[in-house]
Protein backbone atom coordinates (compact mmCIF):
# COMPACT_ATOMS: atom_id res chain seq x y z
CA UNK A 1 79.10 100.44 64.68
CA UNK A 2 77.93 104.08 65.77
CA UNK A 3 77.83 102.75 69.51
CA UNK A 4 81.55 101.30 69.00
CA UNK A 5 83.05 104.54 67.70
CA UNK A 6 81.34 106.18 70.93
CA UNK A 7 83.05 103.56 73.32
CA UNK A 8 86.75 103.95 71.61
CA UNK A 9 86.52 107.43 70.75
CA UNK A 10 86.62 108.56 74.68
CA UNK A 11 88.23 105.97 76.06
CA UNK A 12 85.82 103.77 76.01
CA UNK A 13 82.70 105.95 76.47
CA UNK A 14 84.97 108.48 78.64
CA UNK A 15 85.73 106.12 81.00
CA UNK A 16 82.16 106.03 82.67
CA UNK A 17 78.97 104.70 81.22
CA UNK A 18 77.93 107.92 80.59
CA UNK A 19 77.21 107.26 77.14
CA UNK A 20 73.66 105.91 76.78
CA UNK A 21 73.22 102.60 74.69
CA UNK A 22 69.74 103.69 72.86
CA UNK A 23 70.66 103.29 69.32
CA UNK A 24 68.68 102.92 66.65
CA UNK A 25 69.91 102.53 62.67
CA UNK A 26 73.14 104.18 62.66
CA UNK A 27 72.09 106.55 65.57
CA UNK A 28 72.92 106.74 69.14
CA UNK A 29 71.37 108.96 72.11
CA UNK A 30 73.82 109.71 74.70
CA UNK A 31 73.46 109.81 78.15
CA UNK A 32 73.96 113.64 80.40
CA UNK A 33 77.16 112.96 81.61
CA UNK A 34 76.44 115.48 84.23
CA UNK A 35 79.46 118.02 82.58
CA UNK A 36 78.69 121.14 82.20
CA UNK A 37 79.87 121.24 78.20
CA UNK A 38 77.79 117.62 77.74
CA UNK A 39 75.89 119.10 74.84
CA UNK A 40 79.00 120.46 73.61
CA UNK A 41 80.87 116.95 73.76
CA UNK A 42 77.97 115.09 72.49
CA UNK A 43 77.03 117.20 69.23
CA UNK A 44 80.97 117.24 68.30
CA UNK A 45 80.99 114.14 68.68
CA UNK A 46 77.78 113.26 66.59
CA UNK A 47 79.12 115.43 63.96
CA UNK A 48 82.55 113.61 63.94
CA UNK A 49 80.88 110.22 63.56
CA UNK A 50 79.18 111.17 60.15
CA UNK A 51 82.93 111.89 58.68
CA UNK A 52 83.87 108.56 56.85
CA UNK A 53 87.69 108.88 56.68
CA UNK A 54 87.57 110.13 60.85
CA UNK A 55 85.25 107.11 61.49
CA UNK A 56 88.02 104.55 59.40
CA UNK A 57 90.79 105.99 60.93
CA UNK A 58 89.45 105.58 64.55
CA UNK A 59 88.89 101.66 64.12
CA UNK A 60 92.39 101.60 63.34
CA UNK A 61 94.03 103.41 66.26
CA UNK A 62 94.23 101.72 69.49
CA UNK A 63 93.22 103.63 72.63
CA UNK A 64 96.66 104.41 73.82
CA UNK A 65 97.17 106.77 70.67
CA UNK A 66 93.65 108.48 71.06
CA UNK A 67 94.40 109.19 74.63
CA UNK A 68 97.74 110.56 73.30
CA UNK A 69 95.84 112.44 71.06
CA UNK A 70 97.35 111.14 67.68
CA UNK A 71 93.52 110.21 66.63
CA UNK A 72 92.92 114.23 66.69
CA UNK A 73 95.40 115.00 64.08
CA UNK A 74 93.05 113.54 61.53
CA UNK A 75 90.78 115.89 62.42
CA UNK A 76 92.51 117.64 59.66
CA UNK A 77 91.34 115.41 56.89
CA UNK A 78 87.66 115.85 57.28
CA UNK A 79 85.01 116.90 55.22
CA UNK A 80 84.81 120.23 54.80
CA UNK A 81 81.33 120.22 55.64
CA UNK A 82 82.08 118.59 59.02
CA UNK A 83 84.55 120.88 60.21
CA UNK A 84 82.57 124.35 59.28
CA UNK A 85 79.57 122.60 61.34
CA UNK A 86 82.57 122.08 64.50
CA UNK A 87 83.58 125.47 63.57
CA UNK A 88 79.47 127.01 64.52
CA UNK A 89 79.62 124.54 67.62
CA UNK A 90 82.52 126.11 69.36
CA UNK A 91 81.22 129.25 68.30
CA UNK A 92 78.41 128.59 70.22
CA UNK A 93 79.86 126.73 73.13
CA UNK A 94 82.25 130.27 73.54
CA UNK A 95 79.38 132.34 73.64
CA UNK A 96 77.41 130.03 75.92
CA UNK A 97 80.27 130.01 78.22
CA UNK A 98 80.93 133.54 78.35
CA UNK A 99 77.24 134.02 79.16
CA UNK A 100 77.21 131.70 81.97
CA UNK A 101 80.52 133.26 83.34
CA UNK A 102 78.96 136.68 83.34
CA UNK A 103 76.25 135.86 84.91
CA UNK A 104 78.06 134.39 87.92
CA UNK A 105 80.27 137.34 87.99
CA UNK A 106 76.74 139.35 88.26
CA UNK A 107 75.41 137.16 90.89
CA UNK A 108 78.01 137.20 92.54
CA UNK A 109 78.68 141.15 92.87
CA UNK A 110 79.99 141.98 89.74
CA UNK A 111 83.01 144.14 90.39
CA UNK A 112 82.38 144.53 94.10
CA UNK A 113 83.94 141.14 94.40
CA UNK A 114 87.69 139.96 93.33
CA UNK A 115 87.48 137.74 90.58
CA UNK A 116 89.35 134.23 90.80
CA UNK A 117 90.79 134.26 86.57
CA UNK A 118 92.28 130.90 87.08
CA UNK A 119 88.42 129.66 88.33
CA UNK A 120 87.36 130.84 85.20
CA UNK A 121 90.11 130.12 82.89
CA UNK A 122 89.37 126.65 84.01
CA UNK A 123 86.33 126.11 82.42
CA UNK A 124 87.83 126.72 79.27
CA UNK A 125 89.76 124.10 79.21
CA UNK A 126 88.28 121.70 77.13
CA UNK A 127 88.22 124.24 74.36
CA UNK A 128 91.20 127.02 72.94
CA UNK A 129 89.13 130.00 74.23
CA UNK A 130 92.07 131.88 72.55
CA UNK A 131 90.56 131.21 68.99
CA UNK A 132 87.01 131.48 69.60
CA UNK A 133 85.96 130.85 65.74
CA UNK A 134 87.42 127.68 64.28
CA UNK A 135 87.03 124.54 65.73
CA UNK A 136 91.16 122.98 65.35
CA UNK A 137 93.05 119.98 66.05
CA UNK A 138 94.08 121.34 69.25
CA UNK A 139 90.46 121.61 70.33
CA UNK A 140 89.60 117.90 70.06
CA UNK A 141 92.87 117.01 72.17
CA UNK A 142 91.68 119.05 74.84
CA UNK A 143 88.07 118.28 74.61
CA UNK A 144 88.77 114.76 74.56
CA UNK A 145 91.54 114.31 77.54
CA UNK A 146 89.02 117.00 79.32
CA UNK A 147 86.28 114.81 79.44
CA UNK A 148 88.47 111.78 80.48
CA UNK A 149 89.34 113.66 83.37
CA UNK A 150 86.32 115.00 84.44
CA UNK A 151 84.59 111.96 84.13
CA UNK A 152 87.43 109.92 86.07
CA UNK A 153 87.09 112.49 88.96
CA UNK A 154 83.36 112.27 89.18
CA UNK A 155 83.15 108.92 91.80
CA UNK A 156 85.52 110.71 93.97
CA UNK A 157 83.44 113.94 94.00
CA UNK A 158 80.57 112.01 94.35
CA UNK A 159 82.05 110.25 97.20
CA UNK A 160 83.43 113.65 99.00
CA UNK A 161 79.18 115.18 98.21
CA UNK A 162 78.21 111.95 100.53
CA UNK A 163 80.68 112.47 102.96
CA UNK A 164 79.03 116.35 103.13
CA UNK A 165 75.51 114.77 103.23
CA UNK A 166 76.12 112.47 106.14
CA UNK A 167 78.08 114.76 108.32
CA UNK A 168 75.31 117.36 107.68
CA UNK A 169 72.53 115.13 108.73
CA UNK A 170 74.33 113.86 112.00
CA UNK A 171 75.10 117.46 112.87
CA UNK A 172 71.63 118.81 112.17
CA UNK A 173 70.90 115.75 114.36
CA UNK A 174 73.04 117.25 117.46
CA UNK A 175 71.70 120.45 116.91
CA UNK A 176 67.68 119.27 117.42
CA UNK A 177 68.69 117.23 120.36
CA UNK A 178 70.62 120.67 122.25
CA UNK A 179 66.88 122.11 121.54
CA UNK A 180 65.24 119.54 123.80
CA UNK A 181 64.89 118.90 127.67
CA UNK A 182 66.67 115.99 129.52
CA UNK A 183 63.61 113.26 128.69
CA UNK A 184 62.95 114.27 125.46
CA UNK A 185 66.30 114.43 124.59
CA UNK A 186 66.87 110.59 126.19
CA UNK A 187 63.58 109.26 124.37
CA UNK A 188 65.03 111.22 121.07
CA UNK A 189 68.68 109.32 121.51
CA UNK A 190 66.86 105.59 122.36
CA UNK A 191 64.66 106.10 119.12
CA UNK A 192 67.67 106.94 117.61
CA UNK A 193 69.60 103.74 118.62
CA UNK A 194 66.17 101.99 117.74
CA UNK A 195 66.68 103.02 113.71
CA UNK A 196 70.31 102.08 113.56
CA UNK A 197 69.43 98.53 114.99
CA UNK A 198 66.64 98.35 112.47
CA UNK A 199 68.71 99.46 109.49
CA UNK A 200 71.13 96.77 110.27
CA UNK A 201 69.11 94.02 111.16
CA UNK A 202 68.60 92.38 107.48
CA UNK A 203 69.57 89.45 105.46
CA UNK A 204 73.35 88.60 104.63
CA UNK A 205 74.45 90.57 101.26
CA UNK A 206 76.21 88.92 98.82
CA UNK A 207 79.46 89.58 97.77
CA UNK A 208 78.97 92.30 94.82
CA UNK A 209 79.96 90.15 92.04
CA UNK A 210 80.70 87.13 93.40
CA UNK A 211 78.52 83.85 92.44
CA UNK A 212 76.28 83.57 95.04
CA UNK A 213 75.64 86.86 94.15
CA UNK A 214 75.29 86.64 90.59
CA UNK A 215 73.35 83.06 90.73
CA UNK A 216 70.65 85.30 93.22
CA UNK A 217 70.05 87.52 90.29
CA UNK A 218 69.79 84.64 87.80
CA UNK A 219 67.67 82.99 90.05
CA UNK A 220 65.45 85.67 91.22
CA UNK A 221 65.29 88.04 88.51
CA UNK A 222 66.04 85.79 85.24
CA UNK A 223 63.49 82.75 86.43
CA UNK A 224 66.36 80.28 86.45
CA UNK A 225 67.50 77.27 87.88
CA UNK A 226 70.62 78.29 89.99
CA UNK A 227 72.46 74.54 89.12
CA UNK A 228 72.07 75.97 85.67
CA UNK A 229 74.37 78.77 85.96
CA UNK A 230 76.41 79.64 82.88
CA UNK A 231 78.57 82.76 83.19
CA UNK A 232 78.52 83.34 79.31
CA UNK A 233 74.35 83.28 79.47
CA UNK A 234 74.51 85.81 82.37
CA UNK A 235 76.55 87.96 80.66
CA UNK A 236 74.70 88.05 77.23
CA UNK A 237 71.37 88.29 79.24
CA UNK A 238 72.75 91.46 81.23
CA UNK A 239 74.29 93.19 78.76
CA UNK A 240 71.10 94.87 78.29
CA UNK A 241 72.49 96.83 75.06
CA UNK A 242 74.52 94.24 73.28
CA UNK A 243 77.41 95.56 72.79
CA UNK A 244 79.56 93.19 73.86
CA UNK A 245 80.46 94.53 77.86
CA UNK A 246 78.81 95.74 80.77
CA UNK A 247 78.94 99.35 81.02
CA UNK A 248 78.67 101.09 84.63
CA UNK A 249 74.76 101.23 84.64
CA UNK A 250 74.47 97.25 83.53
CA UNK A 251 76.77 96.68 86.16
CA UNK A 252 74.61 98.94 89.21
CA UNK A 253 71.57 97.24 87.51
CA UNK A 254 72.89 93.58 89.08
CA UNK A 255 73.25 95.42 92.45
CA UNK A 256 69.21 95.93 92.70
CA UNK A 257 68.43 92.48 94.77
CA UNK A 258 71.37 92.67 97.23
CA UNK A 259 70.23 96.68 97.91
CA UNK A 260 66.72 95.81 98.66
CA UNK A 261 67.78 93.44 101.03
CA UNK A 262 69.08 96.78 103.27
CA UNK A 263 66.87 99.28 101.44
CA UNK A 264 63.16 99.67 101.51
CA UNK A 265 61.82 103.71 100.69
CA UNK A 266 58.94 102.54 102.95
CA UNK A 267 61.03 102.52 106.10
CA UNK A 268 61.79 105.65 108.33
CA UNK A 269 65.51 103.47 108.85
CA UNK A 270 66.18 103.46 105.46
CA UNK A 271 67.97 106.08 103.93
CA UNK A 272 67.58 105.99 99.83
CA UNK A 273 70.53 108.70 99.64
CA UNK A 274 73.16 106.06 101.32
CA UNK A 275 71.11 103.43 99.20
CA UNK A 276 72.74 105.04 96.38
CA UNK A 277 75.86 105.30 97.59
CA UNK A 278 76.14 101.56 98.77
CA UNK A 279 75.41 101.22 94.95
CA UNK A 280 77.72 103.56 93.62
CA UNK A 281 80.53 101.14 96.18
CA UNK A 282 79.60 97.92 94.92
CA UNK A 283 80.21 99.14 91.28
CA UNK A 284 83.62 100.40 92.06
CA UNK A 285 84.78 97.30 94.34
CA UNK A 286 83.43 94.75 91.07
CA UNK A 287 85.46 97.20 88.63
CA UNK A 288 88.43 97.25 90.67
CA UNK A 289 88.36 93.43 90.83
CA UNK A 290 86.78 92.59 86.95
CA UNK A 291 87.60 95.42 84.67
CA UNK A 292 92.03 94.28 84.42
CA UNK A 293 92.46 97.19 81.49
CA UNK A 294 90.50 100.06 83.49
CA UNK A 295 88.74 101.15 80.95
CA UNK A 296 85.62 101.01 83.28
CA UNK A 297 83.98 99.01 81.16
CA UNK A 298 83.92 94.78 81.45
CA UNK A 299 83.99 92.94 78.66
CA UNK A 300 83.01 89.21 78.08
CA UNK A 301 86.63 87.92 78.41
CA UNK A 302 87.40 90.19 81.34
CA UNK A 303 84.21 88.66 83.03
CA UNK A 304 84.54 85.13 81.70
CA UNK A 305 88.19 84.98 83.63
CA UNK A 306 86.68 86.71 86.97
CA UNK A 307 84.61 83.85 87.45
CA UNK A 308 86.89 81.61 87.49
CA UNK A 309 89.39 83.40 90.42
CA UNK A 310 89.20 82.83 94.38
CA UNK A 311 87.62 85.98 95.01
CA UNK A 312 84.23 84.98 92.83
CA UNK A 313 84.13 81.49 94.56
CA UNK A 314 84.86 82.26 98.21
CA UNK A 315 84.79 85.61 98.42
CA UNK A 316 84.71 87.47 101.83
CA UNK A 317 82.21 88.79 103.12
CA UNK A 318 81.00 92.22 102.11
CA UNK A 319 80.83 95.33 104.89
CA UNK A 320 77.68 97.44 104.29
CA UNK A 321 77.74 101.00 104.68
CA UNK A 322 76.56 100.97 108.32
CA UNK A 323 79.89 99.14 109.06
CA UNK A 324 82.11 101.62 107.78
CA UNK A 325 81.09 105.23 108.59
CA UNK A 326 81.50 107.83 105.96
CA UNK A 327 83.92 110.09 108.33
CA UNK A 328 86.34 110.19 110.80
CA UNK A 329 85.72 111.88 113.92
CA UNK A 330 88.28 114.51 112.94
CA UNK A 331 86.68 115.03 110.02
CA UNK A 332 83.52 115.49 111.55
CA UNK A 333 85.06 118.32 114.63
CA UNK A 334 86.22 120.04 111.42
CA UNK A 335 83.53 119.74 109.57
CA UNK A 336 81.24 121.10 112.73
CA UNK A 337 84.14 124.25 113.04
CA UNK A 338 83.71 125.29 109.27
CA UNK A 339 79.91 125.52 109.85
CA UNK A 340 80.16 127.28 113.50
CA UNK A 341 83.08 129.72 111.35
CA UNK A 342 80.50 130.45 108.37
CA UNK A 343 77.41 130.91 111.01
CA UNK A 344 79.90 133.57 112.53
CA UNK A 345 80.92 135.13 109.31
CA UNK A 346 77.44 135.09 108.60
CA UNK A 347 76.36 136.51 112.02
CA UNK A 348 79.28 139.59 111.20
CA UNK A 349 77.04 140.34 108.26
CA UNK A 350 74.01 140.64 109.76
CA UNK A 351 75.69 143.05 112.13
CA UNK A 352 77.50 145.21 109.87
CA UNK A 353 74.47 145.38 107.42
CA UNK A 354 72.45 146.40 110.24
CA UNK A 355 75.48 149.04 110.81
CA UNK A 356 74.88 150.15 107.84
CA UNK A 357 71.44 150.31 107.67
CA UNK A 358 71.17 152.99 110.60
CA UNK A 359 73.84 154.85 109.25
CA UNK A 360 71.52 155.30 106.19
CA UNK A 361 68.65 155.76 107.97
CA UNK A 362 70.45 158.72 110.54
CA UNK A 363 71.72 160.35 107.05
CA UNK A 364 68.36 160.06 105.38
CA UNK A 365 66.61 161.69 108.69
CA UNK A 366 69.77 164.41 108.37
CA UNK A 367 68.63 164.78 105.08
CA UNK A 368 65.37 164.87 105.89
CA UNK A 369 65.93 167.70 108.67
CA UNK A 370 68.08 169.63 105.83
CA UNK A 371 65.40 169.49 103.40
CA UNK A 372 62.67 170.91 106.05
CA UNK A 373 64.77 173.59 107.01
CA UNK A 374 65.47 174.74 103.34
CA UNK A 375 61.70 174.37 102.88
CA UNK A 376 61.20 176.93 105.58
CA UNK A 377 63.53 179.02 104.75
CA UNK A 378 62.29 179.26 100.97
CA UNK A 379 58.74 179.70 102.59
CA UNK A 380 59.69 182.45 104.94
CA UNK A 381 61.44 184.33 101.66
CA UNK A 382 58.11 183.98 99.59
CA UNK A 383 56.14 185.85 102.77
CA UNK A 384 58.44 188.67 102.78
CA UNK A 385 58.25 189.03 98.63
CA UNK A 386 54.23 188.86 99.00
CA UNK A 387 54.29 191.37 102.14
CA UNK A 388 56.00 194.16 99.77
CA UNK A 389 57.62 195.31 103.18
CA UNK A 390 58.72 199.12 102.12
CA UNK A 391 61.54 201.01 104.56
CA UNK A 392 59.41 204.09 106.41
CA UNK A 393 60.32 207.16 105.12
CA UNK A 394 62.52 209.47 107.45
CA UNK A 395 61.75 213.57 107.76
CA UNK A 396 64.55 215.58 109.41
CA UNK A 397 66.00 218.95 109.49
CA UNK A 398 68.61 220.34 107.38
């Protein structure tokens, strides 16, 4: 029960499997979702689940109304108890966040810098930073259609980080070979080619989800006769947790046998970085085709009517990552100009820091020279007081 009120309350564990399925009694332990207010999201929510009329109320609204945020208007009829411990948590979570805000500010300059408010507003947005002490209706609204969003962005940012990481590595690969002579540089390219023919020289890879992908697993990793095959077995057998679907990790977790097929961390080829992102792909291309209600999540009907379309029986084949490149070639000439613009900017620095460092240093030797000659001139004035010098008396005649 406290695992269900986790998947409905954010959309169906915030539309990720980012909610961990280790329960015990009436206790769950949730996953890092990777946000930077998880701790925040996962003690409110903790708290909320202990409040009986919240917990009643949520098995009877349906997920369009708590996305609407109807389900946080009821916020207003729990326990008092509940809502003074909210109440500390965003008192807390305000402090916390002005803290870390601060201390990017100070890392950052302080006031030598301009300061981007909007940036920082932003990260108050799953919370009214306006009332910093009570924890209101409007607060769970935002928290919870925060967290949806974040969590709905995080593939795509995770996506756009790879894109970074393999455009980095192919650059910092151009860069070694402009270091080298002619024959090194040839041997360097050939043992180059040598890898990529490597990498791609492995066994055919399933279709991510299909049967003959799915009958592999139940095969290989269940011990089981492949003319056996039930779909409703292989569900119940991989839905590790119970709980009635296959969350995002349960689903990855089917993925291990076709990836080790073009993965081994052994192998100078193999890169376990893209490993993860051929992963992260055939998640996202079995949600697109299983999960109908996109609530990232696949439930027993949803996968029970899969098996039975064109696409599980004969599906096409599936194009591994070394078939489709990460990046254009535009992509990667602007990608190249950014870094050539910040090694400039960076170059500037150095330059006018060095600027500025003689034009300390000639002041500090002026300074230097000024603080000699007043020296001197205080020593020369402490002579003449020890000396007594006395004006020779003059005799004339009147």
């Amino acid at each position: 029960i406290a695992l269900q009120f986790i998947l409905q309350m954010l959309h169906l564990k915030l539309i990720t499997n980012q909610f961990h399925s280790e329960c015990n009694s009436s206790r769950c332990s949730l996953f890092d979702t990777g946000l930077h207010y998880d701790r925040y999201l996962r003690e409110v929510i903790d708290f909320l689940e202990k409040d009986q009329h919240f917990r009643e109320k949520l098995h009877n609204t349906d997920m369009e109304d708590i996305k609407q945020g109807k389900l946080a208007k009821e916020l207003d009829f729990v326990s008092h108890h509940v809502r003074t411990k909210l109440d500390e948590l965003k008192r807390q979570e305000v402090n916390r966040l002005r803290t870390l805000i601060k201390a990017k500010q100070d890392l950052e300059g302080g006031n030598d810098i301009a300061v981007d408010h909007q940036a920082l507003l932003k990260q108050f947005e799953y919370l009214n930073h306006m009332n910093p002490h009570t924890f209101e209706v409007d607060d769970l609204d935002r928290l919870i259609k925060s967290a949806t969003k974040d969590l709905e962005n995080y593939d795509k940012e995770r996506h756009e980080e790879f894109k970074r990481y393999e455009m980095m590595k192919e650059h910092d690969r151009r860069e070694h070979l402009k270091t080298l002579d002619d024959e090194d540089r040839k041997k360097e390219e050939e043992h180059y080619e040598e890898m990529k023919k490597k990498h791609a020289d492995h066994p055919k890879v399933n279709h991510p989800g299909s049967q003959n992908q799915l009958k592999e697993v139940w095969e290989e990793a269940d011990g089981l006769d492949p003319e056996d095959f039930d779909p409703k077995t292989f569900f119940n057998l991989h839905d590790t947790n119970g709980d009635g679907f296959f969350d995002e990790q349960e689903l990855e977790a089917l993925f291990t046998k076709e990836l080790e097929k073009i993965y081994d961390p052994t192998n100078e080829e193999d890169d376990m970085v893209e490993m993860e992102e051929e992963r992260l792909r055939m998640r996202e291309h079995v949600m697109n085709e299983v999960d109908s209600n996109k609530d990232r999540l696949v439930s027993l009907d949803e996968f029970l009517v899969a098996t039975k379309k064109k696409e599980f029986l004969e599906p096409d084949s599936w194009e591994t990552l070394e078939q489709n490149q990460a990046y254009t070639d535009e992509e990667m000439r602007e990608f190249e100009e950014h870094l050539a613009q910040q090694e400039q900017d960076l170059n500037q620095k150095a330059v006018d820091l060095q600027k500025q460092r003689d034009e300390l240093q000639r002041q500090q030797e002026q300074l230097n020279a000024q603080k000699i000659e007043l020296q001197q001139a205080v020593e020369h004035m402490e002579r003449l007081k020890s000396q007594k010098v006395e004006l020779p008396e003059v005799h004339g005649k009147y």
